[in-house]
C-alpha atoms as a PDB file:
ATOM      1  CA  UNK A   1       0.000   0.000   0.000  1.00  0.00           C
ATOM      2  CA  UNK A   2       3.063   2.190   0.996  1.00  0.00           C
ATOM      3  CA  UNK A   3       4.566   1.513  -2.573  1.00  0.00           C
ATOM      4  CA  UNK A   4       1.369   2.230  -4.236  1.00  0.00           C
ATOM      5  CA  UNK A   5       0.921   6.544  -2.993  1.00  0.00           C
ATOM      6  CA  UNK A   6       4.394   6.810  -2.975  1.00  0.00           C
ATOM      7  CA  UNK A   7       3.967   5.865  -7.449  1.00  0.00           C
ATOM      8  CA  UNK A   8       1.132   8.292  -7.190  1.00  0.00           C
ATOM      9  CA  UNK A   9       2.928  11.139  -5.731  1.00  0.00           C
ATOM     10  CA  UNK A  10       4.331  12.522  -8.437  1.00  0.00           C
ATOM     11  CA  UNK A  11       1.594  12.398 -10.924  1.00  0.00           C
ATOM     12  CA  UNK A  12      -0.201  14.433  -8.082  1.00  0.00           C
ATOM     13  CA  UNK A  13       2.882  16.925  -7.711  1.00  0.00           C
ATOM     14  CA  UNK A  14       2.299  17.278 -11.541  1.00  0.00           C
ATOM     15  CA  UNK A  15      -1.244  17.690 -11.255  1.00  0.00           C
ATOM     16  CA  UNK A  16      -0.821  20.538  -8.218  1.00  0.00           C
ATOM     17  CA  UNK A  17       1.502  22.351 -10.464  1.00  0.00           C
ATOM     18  CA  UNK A  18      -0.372  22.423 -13.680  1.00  0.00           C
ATOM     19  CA  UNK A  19      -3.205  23.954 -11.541  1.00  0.00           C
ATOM     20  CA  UNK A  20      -0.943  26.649  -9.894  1.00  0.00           C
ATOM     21  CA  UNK A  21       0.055  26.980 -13.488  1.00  0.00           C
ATOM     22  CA  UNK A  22      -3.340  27.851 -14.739  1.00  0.00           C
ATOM     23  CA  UNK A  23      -4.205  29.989 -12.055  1.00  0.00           C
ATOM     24  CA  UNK A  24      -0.928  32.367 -12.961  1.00  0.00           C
ATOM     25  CA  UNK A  25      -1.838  32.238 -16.810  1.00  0.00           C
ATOM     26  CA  UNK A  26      -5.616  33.725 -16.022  1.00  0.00           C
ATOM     27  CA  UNK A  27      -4.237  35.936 -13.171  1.00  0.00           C
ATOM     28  CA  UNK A  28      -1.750  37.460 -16.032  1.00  0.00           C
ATOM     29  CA  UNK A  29      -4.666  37.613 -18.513  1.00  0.00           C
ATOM     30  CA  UNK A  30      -6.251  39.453 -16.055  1.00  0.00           C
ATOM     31  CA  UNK A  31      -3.162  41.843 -15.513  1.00  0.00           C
ATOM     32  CA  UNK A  32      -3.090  42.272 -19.415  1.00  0.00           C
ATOM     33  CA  UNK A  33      -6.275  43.254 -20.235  1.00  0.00           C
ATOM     34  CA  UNK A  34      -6.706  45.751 -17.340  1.00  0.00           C
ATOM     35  CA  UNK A  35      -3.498  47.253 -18.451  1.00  0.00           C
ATOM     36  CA  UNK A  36      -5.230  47.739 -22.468  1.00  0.00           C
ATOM     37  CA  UNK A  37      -8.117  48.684 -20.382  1.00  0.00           C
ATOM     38  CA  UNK A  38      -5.899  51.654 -18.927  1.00  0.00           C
ATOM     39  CA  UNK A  39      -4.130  52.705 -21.884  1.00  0.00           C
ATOM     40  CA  UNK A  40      -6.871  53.229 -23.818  1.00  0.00           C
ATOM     41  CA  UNK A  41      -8.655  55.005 -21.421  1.00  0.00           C
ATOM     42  CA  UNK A  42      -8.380  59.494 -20.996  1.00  0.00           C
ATOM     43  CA  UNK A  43      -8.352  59.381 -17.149  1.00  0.00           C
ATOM     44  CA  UNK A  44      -5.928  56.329 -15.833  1.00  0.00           C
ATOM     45  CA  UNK A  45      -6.486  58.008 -12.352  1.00  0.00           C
ATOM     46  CA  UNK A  46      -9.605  58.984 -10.329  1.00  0.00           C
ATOM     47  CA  UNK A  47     -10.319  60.469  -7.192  1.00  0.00           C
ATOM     48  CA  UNK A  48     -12.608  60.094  -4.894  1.00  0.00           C
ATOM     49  CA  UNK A  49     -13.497  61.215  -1.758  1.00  0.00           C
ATOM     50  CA  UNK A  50     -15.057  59.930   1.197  1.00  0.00           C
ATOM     51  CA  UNK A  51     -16.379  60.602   4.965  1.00  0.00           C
ATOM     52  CA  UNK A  52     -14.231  58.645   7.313  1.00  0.00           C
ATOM     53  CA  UNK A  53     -15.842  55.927   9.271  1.00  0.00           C
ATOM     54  CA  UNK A  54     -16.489  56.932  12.880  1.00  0.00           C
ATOM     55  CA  UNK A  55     -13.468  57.186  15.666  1.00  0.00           C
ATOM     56  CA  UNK A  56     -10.956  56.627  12.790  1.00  0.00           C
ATOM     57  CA  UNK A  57      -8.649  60.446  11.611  1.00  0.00           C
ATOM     58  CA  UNK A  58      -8.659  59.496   7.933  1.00  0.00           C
ATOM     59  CA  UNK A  59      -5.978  58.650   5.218  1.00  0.00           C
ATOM     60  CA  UNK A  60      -5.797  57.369   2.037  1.00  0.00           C
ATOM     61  CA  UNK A  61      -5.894  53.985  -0.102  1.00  0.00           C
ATOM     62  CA  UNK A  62      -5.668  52.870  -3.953  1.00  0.00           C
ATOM     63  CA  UNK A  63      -8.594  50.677  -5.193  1.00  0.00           C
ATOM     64  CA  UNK A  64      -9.687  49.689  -8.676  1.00  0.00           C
ATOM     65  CA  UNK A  65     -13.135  51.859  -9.775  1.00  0.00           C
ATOM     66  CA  UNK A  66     -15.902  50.109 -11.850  1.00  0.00           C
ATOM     67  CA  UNK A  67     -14.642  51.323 -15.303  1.00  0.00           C
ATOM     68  CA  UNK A  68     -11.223  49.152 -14.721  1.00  0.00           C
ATOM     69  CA  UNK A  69      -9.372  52.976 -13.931  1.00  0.00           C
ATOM     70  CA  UNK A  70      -7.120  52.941 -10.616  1.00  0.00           C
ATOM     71  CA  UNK A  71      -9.083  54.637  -8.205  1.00  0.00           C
ATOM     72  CA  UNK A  72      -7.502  57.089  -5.450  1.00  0.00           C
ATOM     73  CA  UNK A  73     -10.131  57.215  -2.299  1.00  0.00           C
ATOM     74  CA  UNK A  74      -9.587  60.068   0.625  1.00  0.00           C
ATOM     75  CA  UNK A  75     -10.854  59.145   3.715  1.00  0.00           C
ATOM     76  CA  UNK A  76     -11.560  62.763   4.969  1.00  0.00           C
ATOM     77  CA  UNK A  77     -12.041  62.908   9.159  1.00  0.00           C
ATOM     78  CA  UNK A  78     -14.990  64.491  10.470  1.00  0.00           C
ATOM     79  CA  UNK A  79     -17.045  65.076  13.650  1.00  0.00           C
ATOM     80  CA  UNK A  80     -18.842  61.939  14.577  1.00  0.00           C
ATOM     81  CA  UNK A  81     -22.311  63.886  16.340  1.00  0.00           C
ATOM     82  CA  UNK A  82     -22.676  66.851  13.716  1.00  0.00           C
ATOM     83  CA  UNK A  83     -20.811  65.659  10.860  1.00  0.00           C
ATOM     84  CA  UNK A  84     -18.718  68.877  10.290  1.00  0.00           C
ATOM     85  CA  UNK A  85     -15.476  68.487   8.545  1.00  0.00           C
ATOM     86  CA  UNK A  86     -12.766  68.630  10.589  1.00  0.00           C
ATOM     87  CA  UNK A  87      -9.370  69.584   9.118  1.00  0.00           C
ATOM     88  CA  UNK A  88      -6.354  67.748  11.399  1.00  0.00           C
ATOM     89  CA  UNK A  89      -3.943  70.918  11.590  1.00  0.00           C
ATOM     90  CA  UNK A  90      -6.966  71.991  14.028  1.00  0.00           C
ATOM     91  CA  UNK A  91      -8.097  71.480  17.206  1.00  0.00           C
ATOM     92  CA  UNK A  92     -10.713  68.634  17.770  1.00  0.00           C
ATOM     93  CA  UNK A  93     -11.238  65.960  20.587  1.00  0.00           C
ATOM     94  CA  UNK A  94     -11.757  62.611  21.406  1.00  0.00           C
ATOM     95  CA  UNK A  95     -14.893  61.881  23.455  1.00  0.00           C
ATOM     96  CA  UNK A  96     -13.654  59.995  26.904  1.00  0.00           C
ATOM     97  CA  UNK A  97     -16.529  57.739  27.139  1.00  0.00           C
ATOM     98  CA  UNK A  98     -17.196  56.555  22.998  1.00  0.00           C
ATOM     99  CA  UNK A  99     -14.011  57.777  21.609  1.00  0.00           C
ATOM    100  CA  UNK A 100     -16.046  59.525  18.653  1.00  0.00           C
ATOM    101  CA  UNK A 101     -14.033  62.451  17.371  1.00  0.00           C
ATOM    102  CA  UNK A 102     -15.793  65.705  18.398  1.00  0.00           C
ATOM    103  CA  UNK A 103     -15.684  69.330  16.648  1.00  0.00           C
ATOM    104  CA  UNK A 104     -15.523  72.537  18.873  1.00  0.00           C
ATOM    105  CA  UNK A 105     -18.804  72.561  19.027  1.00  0.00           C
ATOM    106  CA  UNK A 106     -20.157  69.167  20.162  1.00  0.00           C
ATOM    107  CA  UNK A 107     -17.206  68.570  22.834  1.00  0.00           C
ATOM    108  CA  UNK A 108     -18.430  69.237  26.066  1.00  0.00           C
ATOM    109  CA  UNK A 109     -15.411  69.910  28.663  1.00  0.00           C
ATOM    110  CA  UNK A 110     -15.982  68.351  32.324  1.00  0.00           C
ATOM    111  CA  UNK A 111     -13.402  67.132  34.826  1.00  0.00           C
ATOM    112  CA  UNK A 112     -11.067  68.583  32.107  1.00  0.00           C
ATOM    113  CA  UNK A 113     -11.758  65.861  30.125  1.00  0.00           C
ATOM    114  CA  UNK A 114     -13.738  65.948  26.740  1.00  0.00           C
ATOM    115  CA  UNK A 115     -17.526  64.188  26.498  1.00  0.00           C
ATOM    116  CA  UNK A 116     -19.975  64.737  24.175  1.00  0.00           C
ATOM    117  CA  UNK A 117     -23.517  65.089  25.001  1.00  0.00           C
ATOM    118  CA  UNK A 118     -24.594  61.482  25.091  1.00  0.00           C
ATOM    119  CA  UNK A 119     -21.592  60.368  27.775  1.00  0.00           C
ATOM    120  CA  UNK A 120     -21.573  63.858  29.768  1.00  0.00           C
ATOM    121  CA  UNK A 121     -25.387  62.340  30.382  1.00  0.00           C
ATOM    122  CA  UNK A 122     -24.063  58.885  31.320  1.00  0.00           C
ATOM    123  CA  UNK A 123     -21.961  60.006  33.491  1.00  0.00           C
ATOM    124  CA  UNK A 124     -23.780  63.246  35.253  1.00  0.00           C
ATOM    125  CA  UNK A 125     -27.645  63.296  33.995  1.00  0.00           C
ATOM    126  CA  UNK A 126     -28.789  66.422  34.151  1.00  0.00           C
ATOM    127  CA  UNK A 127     -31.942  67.672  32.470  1.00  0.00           C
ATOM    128  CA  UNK A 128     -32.434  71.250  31.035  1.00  0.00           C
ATOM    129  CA  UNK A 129     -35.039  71.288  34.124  1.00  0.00           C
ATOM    130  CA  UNK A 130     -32.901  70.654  36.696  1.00  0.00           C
ATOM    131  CA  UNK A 131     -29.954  72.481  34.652  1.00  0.00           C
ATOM    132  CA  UNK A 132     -32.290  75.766  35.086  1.00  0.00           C
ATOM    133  CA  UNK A 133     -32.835  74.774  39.075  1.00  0.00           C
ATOM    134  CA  UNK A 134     -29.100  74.521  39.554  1.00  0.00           C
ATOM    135  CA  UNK A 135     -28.466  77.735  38.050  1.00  0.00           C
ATOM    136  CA  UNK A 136     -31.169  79.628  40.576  1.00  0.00           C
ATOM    137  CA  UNK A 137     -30.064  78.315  43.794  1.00  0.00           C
ATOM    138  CA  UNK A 138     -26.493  79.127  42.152  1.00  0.00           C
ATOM    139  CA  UNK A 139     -27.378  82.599  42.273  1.00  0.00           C
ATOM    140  CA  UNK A 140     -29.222  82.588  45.670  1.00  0.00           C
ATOM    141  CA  UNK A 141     -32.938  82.269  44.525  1.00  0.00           C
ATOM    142  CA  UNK A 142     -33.526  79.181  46.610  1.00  0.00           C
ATOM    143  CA  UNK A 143     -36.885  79.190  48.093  1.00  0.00           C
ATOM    144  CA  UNK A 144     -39.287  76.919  45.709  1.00  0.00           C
ATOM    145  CA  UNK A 145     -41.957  79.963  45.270  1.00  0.00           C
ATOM    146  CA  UNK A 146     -38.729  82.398  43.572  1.00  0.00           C
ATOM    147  CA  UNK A 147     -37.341  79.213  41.140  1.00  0.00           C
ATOM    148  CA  UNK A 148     -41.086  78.741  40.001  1.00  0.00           C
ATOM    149  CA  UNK A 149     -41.683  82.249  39.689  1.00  0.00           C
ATOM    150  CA  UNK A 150     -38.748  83.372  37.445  1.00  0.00           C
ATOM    151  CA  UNK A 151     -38.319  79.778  35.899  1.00  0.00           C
ATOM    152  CA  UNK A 152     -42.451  78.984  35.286  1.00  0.00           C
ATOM    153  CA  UNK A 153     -41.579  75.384  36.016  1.00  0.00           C
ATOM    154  CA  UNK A 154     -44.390  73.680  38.166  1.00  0.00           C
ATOM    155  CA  UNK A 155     -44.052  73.585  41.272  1.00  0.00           C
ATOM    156  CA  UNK A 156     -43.674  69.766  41.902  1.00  0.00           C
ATOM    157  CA  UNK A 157     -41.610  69.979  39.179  1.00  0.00           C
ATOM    158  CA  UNK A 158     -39.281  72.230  40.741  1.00  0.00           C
ATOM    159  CA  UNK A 159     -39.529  69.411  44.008  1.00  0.00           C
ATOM    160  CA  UNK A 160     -38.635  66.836  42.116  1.00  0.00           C
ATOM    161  CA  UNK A 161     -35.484  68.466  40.321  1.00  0.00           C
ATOM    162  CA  UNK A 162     -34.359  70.072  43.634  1.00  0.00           C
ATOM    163  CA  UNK A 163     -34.285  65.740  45.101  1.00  0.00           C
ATOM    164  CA  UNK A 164     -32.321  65.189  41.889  1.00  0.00           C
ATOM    165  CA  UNK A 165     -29.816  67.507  42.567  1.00  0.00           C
ATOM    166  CA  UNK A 166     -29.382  66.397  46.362  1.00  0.00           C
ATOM    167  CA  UNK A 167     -29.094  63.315  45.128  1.00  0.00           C
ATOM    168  CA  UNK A 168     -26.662  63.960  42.520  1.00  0.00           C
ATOM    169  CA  UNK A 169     -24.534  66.122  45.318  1.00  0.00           C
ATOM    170  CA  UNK A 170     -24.897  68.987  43.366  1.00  0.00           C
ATOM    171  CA  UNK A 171     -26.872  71.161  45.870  1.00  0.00           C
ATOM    172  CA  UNK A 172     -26.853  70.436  49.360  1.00  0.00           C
ATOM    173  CA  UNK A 173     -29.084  71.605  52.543  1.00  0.00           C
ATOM    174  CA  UNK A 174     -26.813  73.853  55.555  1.00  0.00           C
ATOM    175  CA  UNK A 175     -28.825  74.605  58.723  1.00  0.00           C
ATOM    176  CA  UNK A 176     -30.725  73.198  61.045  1.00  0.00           C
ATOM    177  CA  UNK A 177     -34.670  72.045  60.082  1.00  0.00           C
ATOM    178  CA  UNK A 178     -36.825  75.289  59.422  1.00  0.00           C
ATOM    179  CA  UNK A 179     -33.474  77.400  58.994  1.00  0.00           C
ATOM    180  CA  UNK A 180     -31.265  75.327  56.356  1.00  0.00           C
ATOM    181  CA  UNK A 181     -31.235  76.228  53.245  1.00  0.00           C
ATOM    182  CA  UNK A 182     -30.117  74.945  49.661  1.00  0.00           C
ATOM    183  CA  UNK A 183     -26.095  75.503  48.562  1.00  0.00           C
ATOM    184  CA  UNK A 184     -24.451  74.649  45.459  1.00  0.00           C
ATOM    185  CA  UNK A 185     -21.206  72.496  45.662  1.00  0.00           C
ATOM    186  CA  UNK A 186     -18.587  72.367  44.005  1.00  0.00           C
ATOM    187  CA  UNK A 187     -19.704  69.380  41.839  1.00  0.00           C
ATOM    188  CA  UNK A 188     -22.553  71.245  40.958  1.00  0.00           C
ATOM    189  CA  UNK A 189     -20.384  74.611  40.145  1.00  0.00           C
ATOM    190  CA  UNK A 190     -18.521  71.954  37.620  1.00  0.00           C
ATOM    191  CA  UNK A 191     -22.012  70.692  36.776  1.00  0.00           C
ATOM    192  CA  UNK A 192     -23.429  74.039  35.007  1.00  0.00           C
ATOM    193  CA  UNK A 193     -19.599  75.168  33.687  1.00  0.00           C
ATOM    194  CA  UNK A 194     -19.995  71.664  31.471  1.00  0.00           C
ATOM    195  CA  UNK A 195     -23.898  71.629  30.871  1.00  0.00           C
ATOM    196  CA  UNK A 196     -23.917  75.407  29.999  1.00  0.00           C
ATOM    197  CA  UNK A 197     -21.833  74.018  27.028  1.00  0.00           C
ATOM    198  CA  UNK A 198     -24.376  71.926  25.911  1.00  0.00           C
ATOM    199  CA  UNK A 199     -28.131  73.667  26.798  1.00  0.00           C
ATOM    200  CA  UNK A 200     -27.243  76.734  24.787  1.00  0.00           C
ATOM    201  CA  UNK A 201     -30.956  76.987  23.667  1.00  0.00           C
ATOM    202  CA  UNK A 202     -32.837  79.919  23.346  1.00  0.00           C
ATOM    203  CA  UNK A 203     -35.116  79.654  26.545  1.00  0.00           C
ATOM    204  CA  UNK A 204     -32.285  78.381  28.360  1.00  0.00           C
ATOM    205  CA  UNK A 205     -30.438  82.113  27.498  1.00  0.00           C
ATOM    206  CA  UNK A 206     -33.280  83.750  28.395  1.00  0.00           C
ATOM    207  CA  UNK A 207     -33.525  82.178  31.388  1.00  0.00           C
ATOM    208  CA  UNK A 208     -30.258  83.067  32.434  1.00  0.00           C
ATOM    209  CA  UNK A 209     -30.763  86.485  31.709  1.00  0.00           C
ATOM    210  CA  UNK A 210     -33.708  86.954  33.833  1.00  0.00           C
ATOM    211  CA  UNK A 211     -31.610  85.712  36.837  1.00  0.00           C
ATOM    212  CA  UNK A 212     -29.097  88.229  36.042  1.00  0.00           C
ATOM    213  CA  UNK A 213     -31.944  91.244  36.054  1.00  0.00           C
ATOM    214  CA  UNK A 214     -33.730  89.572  39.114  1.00  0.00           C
ATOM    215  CA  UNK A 215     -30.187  90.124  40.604  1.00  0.00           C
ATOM    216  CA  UNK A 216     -29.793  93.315  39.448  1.00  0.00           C
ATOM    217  CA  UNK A 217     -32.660  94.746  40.619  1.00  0.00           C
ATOM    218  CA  UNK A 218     -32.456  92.967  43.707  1.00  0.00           C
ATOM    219  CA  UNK A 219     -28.829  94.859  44.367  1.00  0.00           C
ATOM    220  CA  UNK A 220     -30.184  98.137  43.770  1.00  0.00           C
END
């Protein structure tokens, strides 16, 4: 039996080599005719560019275009939330928590550390509700009556943002029972330096600027 493959062997070398053969011949063909393809074509070289996959800066490649022409593609970087270009001689950042590349616009500093929107809400949800509560007792308006009054947010509204924040450690309570009253912490100074980068809505600025006349006129 050992005799027998060993007489077959090299009739099947032969036969592994012919194939390899084959393979080159058509692979050559191939080359050939792509390269008549390319001489008789105007344009031997195209370009073509293209919005870079998400978390990745861009570069280029070489790939072969439907016509048969060699195809240059240019993976161009861009923000991964707004889709603005982003050009790598500037400034841009990489989100902490997703690692999506982030414009000017849609990084969010906190801890000096770059978020966008999405993480920064992972990691400190805060609601444009409770946003506008922080920034009252901020600025001394802490009795429930003065937030509803120069926010218009209901009233158990205002309750239920104020637990959120104690919770959170943003505000907390000094005093004693009927004489304590609501203080922002440090956290929660951090907390509206990073969120005041991302609620930059209109009712949200007008907001602010009541608190800033309320103050005003209370100074006078």
């Amino acid at each position: 039996m050992s005799e027998g493959r060993e007489e077959n062997q090299p009739g099947n070398i032969w036969q592994m080599l012919e194939a390899i053969l084959l393979r080159l011949d058509d692979r050559v063909l191939e080359l050939e005719n792509r390269i008549n393809q390319l001489q008789g074509s105007q344009k031997l070289l195209d370009e073509k560019l293209v919005v870079e996959a998400e978390k990745l800066l861009g570069g280029r490649s070489i790939s072969t275009s439907p016509s048969g022409a060699i195809e240059r593609i240019k993976r161009l970087p861009a923000c991964d939330i707004c889709g603005h270009s982003l050009k790598l001689e500037e400034e841009f950042a990489v989100c902490l928590g997703c690692s999506k590349k982030l414009d000017s616009r849609c990084s969010i500093s906190y801890e000096n550390r770059s978020f966008c929107f999405k993480c920064l809400m992972a990691k400190l949800p805060l609601t444009k509700r409770s946003y506008k509560v922080l920034v009252a007792i901020a600025n001394g308006i802490t009795s429930i009556t003065s937030i509803l009054k120069i926010s218009g947010i209901e009233k158990e509204d205002v309750r239920e943002s104020i637990g959120e924040l104690l919770n959170l450690d943003l505000i907390a309570k000094r005093g004693i029972s009927i004489f304590s009253a609501l203080r922002i912490t440090d956290k929660g100074l951090e907390a509206i330096a990073a969120y005041r980068q991302a609620y930059t809505d209109e009712d949200v600025v007008q907001f602010e600027a009541e608190i800033q006349k309320n103050l005003l006129e209370l100074s006078r």
